[in-house]
Protein backbone atom coordinates (compact mmCIF):
# COMPACT_ATOMS: atom_id res chain seq x y z
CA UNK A 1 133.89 115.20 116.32
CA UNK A 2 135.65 113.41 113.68
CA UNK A 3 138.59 114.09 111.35
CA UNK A 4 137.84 117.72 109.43
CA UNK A 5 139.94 118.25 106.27
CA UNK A 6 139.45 122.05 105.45
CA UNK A 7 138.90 123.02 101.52
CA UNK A 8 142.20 125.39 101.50
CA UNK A 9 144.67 122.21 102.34
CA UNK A 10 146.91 122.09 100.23
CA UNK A 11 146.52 119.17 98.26
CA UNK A 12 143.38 117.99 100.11
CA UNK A 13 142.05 116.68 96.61
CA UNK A 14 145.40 114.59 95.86
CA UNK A 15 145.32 113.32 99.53
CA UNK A 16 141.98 111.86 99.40
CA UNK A 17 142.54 110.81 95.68
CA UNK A 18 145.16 108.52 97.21
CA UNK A 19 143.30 107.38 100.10
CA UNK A 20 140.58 106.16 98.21
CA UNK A 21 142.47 104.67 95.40
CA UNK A 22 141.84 100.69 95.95
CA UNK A 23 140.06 98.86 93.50
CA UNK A 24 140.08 95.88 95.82
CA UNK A 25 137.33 92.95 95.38
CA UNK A 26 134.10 92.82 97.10
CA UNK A 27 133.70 91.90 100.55
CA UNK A 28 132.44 88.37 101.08
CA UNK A 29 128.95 88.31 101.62
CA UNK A 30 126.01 86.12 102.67
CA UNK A 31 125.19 83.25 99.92
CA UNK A 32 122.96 80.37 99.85
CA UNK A 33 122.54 77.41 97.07
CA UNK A 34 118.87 76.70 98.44
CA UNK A 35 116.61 73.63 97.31
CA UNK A 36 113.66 73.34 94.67
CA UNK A 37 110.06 73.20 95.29
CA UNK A 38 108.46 70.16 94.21
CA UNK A 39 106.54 70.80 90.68
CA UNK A 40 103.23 71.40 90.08
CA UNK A 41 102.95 72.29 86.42
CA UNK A 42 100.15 73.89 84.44
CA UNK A 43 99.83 72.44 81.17
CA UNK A 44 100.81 75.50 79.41
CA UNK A 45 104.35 74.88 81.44
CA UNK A 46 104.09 71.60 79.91
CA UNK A 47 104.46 72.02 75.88
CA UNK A 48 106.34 75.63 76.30
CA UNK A 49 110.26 76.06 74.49
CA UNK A 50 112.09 79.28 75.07
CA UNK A 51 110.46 82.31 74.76
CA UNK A 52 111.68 85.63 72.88
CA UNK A 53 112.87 86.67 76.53
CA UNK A 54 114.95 83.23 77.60
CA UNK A 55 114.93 80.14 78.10
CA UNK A 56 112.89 78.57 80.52
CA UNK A 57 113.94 75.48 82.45
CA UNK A 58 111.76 74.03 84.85
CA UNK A 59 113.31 73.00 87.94
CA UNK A 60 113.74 69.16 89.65
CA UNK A 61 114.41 68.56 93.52
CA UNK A 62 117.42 67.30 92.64
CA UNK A 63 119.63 70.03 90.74
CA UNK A 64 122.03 72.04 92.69
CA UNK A 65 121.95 75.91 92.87
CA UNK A 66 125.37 75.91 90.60
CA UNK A 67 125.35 77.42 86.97
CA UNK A 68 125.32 75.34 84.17
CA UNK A 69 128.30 74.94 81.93
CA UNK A 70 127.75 77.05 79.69
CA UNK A 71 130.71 79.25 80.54
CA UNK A 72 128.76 81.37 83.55
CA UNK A 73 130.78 81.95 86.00
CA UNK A 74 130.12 79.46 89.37
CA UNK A 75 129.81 82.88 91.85
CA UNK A 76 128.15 80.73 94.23
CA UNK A 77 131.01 78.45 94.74
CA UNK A 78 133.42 81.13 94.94
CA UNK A 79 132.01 83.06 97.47
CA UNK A 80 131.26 79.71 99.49
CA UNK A 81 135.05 79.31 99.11
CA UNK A 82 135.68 82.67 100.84
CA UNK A 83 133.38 82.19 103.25
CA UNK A 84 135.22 78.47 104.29
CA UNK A 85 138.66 80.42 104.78
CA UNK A 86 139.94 80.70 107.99
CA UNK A 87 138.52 82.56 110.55
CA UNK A 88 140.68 86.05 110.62
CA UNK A 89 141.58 88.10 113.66
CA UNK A 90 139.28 90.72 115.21
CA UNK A 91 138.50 93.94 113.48
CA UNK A 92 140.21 97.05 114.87
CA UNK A 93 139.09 99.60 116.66
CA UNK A 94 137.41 102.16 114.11
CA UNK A 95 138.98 104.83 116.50
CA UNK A 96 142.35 103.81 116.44
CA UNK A 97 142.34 103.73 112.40
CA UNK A 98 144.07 106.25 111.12
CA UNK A 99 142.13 108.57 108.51
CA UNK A 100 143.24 106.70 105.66
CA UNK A 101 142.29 103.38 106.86
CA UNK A 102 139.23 104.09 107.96
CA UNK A 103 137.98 106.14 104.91
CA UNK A 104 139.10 103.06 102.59
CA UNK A 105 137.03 100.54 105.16
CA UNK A 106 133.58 102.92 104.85
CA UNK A 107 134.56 102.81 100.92
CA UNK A 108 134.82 100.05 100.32
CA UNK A 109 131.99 99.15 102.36
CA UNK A 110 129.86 101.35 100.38
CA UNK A 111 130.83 100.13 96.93
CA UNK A 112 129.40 96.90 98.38
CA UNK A 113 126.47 98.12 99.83
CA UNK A 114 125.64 99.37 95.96
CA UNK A 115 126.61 96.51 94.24
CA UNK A 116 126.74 93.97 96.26
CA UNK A 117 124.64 94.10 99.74
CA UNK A 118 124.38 90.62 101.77
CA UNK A 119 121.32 88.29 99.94
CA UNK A 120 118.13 87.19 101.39
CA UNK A 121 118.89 84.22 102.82
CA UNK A 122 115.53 82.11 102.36
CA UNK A 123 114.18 78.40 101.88
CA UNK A 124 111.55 77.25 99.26
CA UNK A 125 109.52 75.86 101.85
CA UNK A 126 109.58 79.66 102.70
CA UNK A 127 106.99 80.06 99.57
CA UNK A 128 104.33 77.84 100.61
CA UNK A 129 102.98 74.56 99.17
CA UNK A 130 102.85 73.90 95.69
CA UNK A 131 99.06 73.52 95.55
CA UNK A 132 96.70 74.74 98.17
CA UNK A 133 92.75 75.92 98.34
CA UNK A 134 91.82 79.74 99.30
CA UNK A 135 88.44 80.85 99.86
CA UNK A 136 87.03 77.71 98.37
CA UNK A 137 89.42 77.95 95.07
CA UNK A 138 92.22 75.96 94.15
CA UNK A 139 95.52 77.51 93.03
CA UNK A 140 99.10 76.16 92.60
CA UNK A 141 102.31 77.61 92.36
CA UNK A 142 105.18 77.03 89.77
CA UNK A 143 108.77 77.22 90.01
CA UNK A 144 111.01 77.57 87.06
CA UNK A 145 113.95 79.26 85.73
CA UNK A 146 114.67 82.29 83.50
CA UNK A 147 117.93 82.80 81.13
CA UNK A 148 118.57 86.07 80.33
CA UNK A 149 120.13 87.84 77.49
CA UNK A 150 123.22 88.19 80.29
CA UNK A 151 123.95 84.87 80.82
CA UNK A 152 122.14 84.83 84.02
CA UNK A 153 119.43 82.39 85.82
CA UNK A 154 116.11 83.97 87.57
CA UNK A 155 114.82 81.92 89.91
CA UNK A 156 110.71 82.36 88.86
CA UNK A 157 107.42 81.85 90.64
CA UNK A 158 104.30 81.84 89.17
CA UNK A 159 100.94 81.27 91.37
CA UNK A 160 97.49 80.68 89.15
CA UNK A 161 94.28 79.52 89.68
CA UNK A 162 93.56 76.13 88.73
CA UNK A 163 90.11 77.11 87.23
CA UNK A 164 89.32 80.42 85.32
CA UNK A 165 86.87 82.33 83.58
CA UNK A 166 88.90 82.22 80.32
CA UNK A 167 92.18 80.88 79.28
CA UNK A 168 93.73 84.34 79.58
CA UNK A 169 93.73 86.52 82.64
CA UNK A 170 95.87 89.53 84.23
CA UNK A 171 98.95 88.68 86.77
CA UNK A 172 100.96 90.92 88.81
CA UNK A 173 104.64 91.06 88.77
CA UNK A 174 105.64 91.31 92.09
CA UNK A 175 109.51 93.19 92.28
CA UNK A 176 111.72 93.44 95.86
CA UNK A 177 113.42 95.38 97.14
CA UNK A 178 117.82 95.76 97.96
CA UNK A 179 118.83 92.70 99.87
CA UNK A 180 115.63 90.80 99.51
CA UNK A 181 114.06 87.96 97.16
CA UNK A 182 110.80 86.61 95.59
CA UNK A 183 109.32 85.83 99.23
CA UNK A 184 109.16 89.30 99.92
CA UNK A 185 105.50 89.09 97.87
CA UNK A 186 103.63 87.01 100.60
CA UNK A 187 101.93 89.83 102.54
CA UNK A 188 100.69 90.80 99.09
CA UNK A 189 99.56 87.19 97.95
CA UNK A 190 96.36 86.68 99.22
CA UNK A 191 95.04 90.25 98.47
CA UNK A 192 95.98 89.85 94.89
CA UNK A 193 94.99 86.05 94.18
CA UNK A 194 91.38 87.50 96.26
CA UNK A 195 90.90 89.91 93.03
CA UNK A 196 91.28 86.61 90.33
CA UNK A 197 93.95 87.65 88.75
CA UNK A 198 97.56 85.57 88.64
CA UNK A 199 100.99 86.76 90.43
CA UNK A 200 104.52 86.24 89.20
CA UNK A 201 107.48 86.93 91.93
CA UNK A 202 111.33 86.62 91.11
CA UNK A 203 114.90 87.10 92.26
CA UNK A 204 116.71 89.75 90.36
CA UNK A 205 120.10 88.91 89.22
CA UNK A 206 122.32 89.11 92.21
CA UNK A 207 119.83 88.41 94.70
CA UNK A 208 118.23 85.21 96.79
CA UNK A 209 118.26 81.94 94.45
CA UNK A 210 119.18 83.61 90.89
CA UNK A 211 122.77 83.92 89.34
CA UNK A 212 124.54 86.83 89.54
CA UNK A 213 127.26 88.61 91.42
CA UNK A 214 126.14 92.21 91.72
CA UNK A 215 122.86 94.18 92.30
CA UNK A 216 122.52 97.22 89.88
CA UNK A 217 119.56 99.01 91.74
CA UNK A 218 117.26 99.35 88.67
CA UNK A 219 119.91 99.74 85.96
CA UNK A 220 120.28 95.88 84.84
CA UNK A 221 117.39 94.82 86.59
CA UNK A 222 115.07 96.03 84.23
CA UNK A 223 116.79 93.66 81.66
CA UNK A 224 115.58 90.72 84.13
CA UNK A 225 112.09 92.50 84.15
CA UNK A 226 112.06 92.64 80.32
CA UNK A 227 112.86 89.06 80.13
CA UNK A 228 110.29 87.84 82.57
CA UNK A 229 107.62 90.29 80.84
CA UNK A 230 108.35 88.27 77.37
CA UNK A 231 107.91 85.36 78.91
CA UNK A 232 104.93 86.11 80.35
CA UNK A 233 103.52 87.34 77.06
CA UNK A 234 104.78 84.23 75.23
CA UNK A 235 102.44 81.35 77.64
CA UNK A 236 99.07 82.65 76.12
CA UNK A 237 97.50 82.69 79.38
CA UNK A 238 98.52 86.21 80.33
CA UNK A 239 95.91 88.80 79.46
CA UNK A 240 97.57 92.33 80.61
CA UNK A 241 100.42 92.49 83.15
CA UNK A 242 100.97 94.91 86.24
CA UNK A 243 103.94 95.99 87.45
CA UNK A 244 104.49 95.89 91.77
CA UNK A 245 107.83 96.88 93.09
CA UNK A 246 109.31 98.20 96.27
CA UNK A 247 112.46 100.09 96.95
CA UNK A 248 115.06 98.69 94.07
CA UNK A 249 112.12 97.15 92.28
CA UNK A 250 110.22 100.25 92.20
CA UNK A 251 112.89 102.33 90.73
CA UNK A 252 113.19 99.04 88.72
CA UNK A 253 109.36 99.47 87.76
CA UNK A 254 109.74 103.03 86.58
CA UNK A 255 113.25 102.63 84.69
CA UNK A 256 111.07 100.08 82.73
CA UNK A 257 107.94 101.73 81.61
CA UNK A 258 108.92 104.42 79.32
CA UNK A 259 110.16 100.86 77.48
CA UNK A 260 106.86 99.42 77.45
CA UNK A 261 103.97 101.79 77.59
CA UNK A 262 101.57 98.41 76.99
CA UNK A 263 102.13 97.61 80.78
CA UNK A 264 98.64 98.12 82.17
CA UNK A 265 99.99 99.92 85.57
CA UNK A 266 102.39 100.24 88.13
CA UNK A 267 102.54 100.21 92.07
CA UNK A 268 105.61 102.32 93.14
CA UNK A 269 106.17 101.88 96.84
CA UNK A 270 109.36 103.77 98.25
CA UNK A 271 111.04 104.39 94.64
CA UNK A 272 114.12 106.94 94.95
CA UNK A 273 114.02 109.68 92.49
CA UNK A 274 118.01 109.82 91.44
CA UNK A 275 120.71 107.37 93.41
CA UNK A 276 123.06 110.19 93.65
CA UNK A 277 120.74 113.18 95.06
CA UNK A 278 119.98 109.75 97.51
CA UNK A 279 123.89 109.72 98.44
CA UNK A 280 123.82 113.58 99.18
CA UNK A 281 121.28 112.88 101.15
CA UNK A 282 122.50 110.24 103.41
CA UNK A 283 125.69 112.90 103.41
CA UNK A 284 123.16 115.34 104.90
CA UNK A 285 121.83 113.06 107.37
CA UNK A 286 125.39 112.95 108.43
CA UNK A 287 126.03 116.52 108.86
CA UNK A 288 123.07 116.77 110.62
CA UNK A 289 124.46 114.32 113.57
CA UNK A 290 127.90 116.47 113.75
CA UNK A 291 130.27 115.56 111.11
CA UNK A 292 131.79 118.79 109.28
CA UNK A 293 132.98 117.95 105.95
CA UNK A 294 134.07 120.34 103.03
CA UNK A 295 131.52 120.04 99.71
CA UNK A 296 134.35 119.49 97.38
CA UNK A 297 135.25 116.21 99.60
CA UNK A 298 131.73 115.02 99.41
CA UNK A 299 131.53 115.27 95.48
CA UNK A 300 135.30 113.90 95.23
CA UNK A 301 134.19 110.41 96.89
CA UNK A 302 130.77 110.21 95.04
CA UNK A 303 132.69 110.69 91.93
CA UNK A 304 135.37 107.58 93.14
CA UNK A 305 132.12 105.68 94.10
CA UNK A 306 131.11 105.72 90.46
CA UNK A 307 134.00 105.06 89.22
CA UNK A 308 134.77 102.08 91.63
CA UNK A 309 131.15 100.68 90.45
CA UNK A 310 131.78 101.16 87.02
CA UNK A 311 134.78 99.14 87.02
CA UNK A 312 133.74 96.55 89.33
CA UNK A 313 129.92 95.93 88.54
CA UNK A 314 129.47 97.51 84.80
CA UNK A 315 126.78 100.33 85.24
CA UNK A 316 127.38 104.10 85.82
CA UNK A 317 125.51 105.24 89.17
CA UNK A 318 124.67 108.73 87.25
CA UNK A 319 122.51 106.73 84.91
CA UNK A 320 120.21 105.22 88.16
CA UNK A 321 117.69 108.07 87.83
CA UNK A 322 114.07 107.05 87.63
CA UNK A 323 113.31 110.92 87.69
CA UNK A 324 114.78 111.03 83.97
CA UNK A 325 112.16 108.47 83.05
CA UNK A 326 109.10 109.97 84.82
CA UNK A 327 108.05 112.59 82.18
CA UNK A 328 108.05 109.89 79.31
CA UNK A 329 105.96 107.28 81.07
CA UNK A 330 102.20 107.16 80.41
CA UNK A 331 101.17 104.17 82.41
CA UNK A 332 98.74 104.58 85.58
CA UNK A 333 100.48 104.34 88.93
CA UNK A 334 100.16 104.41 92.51
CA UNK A 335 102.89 105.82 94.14
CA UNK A 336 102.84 104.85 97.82
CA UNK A 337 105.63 106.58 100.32
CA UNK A 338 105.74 105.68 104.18
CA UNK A 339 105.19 109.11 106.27
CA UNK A 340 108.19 108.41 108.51
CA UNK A 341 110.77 107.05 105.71
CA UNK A 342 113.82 108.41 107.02
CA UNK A 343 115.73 106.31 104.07
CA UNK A 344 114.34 107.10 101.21
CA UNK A 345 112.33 109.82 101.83
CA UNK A 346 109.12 110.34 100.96
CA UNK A 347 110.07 113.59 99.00
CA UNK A 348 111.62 110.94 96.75
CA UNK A 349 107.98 109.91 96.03
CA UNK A 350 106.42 113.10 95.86
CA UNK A 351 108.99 114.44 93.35
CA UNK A 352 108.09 111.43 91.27
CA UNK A 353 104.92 111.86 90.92
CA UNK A 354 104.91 116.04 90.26
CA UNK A 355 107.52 115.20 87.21
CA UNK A 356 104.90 112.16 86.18
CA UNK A 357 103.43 112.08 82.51
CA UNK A 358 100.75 109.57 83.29
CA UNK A 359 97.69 109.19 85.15
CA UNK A 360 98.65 108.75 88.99
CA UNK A 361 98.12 109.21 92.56
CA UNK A 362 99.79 109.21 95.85
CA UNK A 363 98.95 107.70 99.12
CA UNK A 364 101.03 108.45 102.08
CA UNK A 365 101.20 105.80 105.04
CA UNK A 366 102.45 105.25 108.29
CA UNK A 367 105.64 103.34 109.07
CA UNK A 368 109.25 103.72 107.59
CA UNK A 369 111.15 102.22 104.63
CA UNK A 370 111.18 98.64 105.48
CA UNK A 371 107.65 98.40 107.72
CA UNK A 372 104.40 96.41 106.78
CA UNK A 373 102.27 98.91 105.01
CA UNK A 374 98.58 98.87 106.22
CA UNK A 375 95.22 97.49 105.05
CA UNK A 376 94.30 101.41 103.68
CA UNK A 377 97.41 100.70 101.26
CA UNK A 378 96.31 96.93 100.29
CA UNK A 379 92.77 97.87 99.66
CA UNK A 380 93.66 101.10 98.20
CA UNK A 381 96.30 98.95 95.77
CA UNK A 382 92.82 96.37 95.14
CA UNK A 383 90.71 98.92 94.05
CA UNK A 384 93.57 100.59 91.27
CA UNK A 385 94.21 96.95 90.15
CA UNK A 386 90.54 95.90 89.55
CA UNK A 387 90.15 99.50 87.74
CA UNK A 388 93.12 99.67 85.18
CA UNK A 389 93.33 95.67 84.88
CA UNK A 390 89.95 95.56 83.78
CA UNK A 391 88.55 92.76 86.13
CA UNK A 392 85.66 91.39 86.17
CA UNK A 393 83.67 91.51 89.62
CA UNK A 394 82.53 87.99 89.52
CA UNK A 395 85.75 86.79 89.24
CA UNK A 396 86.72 87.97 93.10
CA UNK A 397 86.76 85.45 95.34
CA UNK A 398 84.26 85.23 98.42
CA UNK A 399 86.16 86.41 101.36
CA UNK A 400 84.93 86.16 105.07
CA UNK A 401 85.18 89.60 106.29
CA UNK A 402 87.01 88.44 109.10
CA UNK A 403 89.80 86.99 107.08
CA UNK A 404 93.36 89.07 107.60
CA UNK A 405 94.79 88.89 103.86
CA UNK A 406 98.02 90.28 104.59
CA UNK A 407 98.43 86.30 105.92
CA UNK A 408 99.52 83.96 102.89
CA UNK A 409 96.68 82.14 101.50
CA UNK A 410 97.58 78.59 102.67
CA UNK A 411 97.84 79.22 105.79
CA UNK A 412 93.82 79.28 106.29
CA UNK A 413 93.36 76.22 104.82
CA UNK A 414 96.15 74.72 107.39
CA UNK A 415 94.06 77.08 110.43
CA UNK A 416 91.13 74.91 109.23
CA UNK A 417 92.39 71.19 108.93
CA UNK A 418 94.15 72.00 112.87
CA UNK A 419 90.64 73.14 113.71
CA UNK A 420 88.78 70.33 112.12
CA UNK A 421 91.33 67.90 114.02
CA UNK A 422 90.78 69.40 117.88
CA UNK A 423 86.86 69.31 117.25
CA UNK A 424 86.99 65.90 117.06
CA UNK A 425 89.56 64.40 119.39
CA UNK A 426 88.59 67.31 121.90
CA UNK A 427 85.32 67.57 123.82
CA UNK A 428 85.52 70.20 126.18
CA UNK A 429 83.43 73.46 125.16
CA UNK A 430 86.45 75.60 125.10
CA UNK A 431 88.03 73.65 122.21
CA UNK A 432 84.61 73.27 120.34
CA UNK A 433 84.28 76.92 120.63
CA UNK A 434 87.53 78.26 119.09
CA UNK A 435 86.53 79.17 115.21
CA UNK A 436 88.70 81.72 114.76
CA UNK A 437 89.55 82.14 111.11
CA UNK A 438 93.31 83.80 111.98
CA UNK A 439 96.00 81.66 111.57
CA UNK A 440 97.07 81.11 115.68
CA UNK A 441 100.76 81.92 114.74
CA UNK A 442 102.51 84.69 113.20
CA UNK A 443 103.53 84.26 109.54
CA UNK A 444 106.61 84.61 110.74
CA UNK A 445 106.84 81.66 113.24
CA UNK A 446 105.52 79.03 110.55
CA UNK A 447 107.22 80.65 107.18
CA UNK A 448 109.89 83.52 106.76
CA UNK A 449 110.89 86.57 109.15
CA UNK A 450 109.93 89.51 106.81
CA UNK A 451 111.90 91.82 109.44
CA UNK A 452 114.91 90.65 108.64
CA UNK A 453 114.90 90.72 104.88
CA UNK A 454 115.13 94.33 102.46
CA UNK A 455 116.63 97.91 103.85
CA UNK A 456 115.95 96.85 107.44
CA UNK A 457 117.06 99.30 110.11
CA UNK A 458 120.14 97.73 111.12
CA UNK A 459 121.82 97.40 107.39
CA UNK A 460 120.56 101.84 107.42
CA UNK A 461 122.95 101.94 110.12
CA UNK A 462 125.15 99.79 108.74
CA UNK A 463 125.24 101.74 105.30
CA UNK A 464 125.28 105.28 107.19
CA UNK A 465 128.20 103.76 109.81
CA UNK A 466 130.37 103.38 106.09
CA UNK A 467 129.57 106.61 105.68
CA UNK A 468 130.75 108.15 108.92
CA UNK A 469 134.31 105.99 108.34
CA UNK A 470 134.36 107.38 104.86
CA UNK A 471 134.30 110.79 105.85
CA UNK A 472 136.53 110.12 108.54
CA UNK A 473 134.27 109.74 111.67
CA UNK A 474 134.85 107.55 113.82
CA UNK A 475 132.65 108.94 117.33
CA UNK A 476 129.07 108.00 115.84
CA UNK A 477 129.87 104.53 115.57
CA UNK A 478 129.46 103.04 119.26
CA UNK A 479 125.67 102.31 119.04
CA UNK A 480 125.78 101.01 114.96
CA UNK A 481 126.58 97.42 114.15
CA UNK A 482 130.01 96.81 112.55
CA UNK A 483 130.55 94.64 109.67
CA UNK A 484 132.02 91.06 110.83
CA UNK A 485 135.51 90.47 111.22
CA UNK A 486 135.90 88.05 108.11
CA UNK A 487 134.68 90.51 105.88
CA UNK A 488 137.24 93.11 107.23
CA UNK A 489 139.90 90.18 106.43
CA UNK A 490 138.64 89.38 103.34
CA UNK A 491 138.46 93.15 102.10
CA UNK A 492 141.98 93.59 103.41
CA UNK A 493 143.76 90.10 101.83
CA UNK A 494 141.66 90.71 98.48
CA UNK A 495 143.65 94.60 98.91
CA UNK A 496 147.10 92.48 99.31
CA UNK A 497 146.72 90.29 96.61
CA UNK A 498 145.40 92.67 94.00
């Protein structure tokens, strides 16, 4: 077992008070600076200025991922800088740290797993071509950026049909999750572009393309959500707008609503109910696998976590509770909870939507916090859209019933060009034959790896390996990945020089 501090020691409170007293810099973490799609603008892009929620600014091929110079500050080319230093010596043994050491390491490592967890790493190519045809319809998708009332950039897309039924129609605002970005919305694409309605996908501040240095897990991100909503509002080809989010954009979703009760619905996959009943919890989980730790010491460091993100990031964790917002939001919602969620539980769901004031329901799947949900939860998610957005059936698209829609929507049309091609340089009847209409790769192999973006299963170890070091376990680590050696160096020279 690890290190036990007992409640009666004498000055166990001042002891850990001093142990965990290091306001040191984040850790250096993943960045990229990216590339822009090439353009293909609607014509209400065309003649738009800023809107009441900020500026827009369409982006060229040719500008850089930096800030502009309006006095935000370059993050991107700091954290490059860190990254550039050189490489430190190896991490040491997490068993031959003394208690002190290692509970500042899990600390600290925890403060950045709040406010600043390692970003989606992702290429625009990543979100498909700029124009493309689906089902027999063409659509295209624009790219653009967002200033918010903070200062900050959001990289936007926005995918729309290229003819409609009327000028204005609904669009769903897609919302990720902790540690992911915009691309996070392709398994949803093609179900929600089949219904004829619009979809909008972003980066929150702090994560993939857009500015920003921290993540606030709902708290500041429902400023970005406000500012994309008034934007939406503002291009007069938005009829009513629905609100999609998983994990951080779910809690996002719900933080939001009780704002704006004119949002037509909400999709809540895998929101947490409170971030600090969440903390217990992964305290819990702990206990549960052997470490013995006093309550007194667990409240201590979730107190110094707040602190430590208050200071360094600007938001107070206690105020990250999408529970306090449930009884004063009126808006339809799914909430949607995977059955083996050993994260976020799916008690965190089902709390949610006992304390909700508006109409709702609850669908329970298969799989765990980060896994593709199933067709029952796309079609299920179809049928509540069509319903509270008011659709009209014509305007659904004609889809084979062989078609997988959890595939992105262009990559039919590229199935059917390949297949076009063999038929006609290929006569054997085997080739002639194939007329499959799956794609004959995995999205995966010709786009992004969804598996290794959001809470994935290794950074739940990672985060509950911070935890063990916090609390002064050190045994439980052999099987969980460590954090790399620079960032160990970089925590510990940022500790020197502050």
């Amino acid at each position: 077992m690890g290190n036990v501090l007992s409640e009666e020691e004498p000055g166990g409170k001042v002891f850990l008070e001093e142990g965990f007293n290091m306001e040191s810099p984040d850790a250096d973490q993943k960045i990229n600076f990216g590339t822009a799609a090439p353009q293909c603008q609607p014509k209400h892009m065309k003649d738009e200025g800023a809107s009441t929620g900020g500026h827009v600014h369409m982006r060229d091929s040719r500008e850089s991922g930096h800030s502009d110079s309006s006095g935000q500050p370059e993050h991107r080319d700091k954290r490059q800088h860190m990254q550039q230093q050189e490489q430190p010596p190896a991490q040491q043994d997490p068993k031959k740290l003394s208690y002190i050491q290692m509970a500042k390491l899990g600390y600290q490592e925890l403060v950045n797993a709040i406010i600043r967890p390692p970003r989606a790493d992702y290429k625009m190519e990543s979100l498909g071509p700029p124009a493309f045809t689906f089902c027999g319809e063409r659509f295209t998708r624009t790219d653009f950026t967002l200033r918010t009332k903070r200062g900050f950039n959001l990289e936007c897309s926005h995918w729309e049909p290229v003819e409609r039924a009327t000028d204005r129609i609904p669009v769903v605002v897609y919302m990720h999750g902790n540690s992911s970005a915009r691309v996070e919305v392709l398994p949803q694409l093609s179900y929600l572009l089949s219904l004829g309605v619009a979809v909008f996908a972003f980066d929150f501040a702090g994560s993939g393309k857009s500015d920003g240095e921290y993540v606030s897990l709902g708290y500041n991100e429902r400023e970005d959500l406000s500012c994309v909503v008034a934007h939406l509002r503002a291009t007069n080809v938005v009829s009513t707008i629905a609100l999609w989010g998983r994990s951080m954009g779910a809690a996002t979703a719900l933080m939001f609503g009780d704002r704006d009760p004119s949002i037509a619905c909400m999709i809540l996959d895998s929101p947490f109910a409170d971030l600090t009943q969440l903390c217990e919890e992964l305290v819990d989980k702990g206990r549960e696998q052997g470490i013995i730790v006093p309550n007194f010491v667990v409240g201590l460091a979730i107190k110094m976590l707040q602190n430590s993100v208050t200071k360094q990031a600007g938001f107070n964790l206690k105020k990250i509770s999408p529970i306090t917002h449930a009884d004063k939001c009126f808006i339809p919602a799914l909430f949607v909870a995977g059955e083996h969620d050993d994260f976020i539980k799916k008690h965190h769901s089902e709390q949610l939507f006992d304390r909700y004031a508006g109409d709702k329901n609850i669908i329970i799947v298969e799989g765990d916090h980060n896994s593709p949900r199933p067709k029952f939860m796309f079609d299920s998610a179809a049928i509540f859209l069509q319903a509270c957005l008011q659709i009209p059936a014509e305007w659904a698209l004609d889809v084979p019933t062989s078609m997988n829609l959890m595939y992105p929507p262009w990559y039919f049309e590229m199935y059917q060009k390949r297949a076009s091609r063999r038929r006609q340089t290929n006569s054997s009847s085997a080739a002639a034959n194939r007329t499959r209409t799956e794609p004959e790769r995995e999205p995966s192999e010709n786009g992004f790896d969804f598996e290794e973006m959001g809470m994935t299963s290794e950074r739940q170890r990672v985060i509950q390996a911070s935890l063990f070091k916090m609390l002064g376990q050190a045994e439980e680590l052999d099987d969980v990945p460590q954090p790399s050696s620079a960032n160990v160096a970089m925590e510990e020279s940022n500790q020197n020089g502050s």
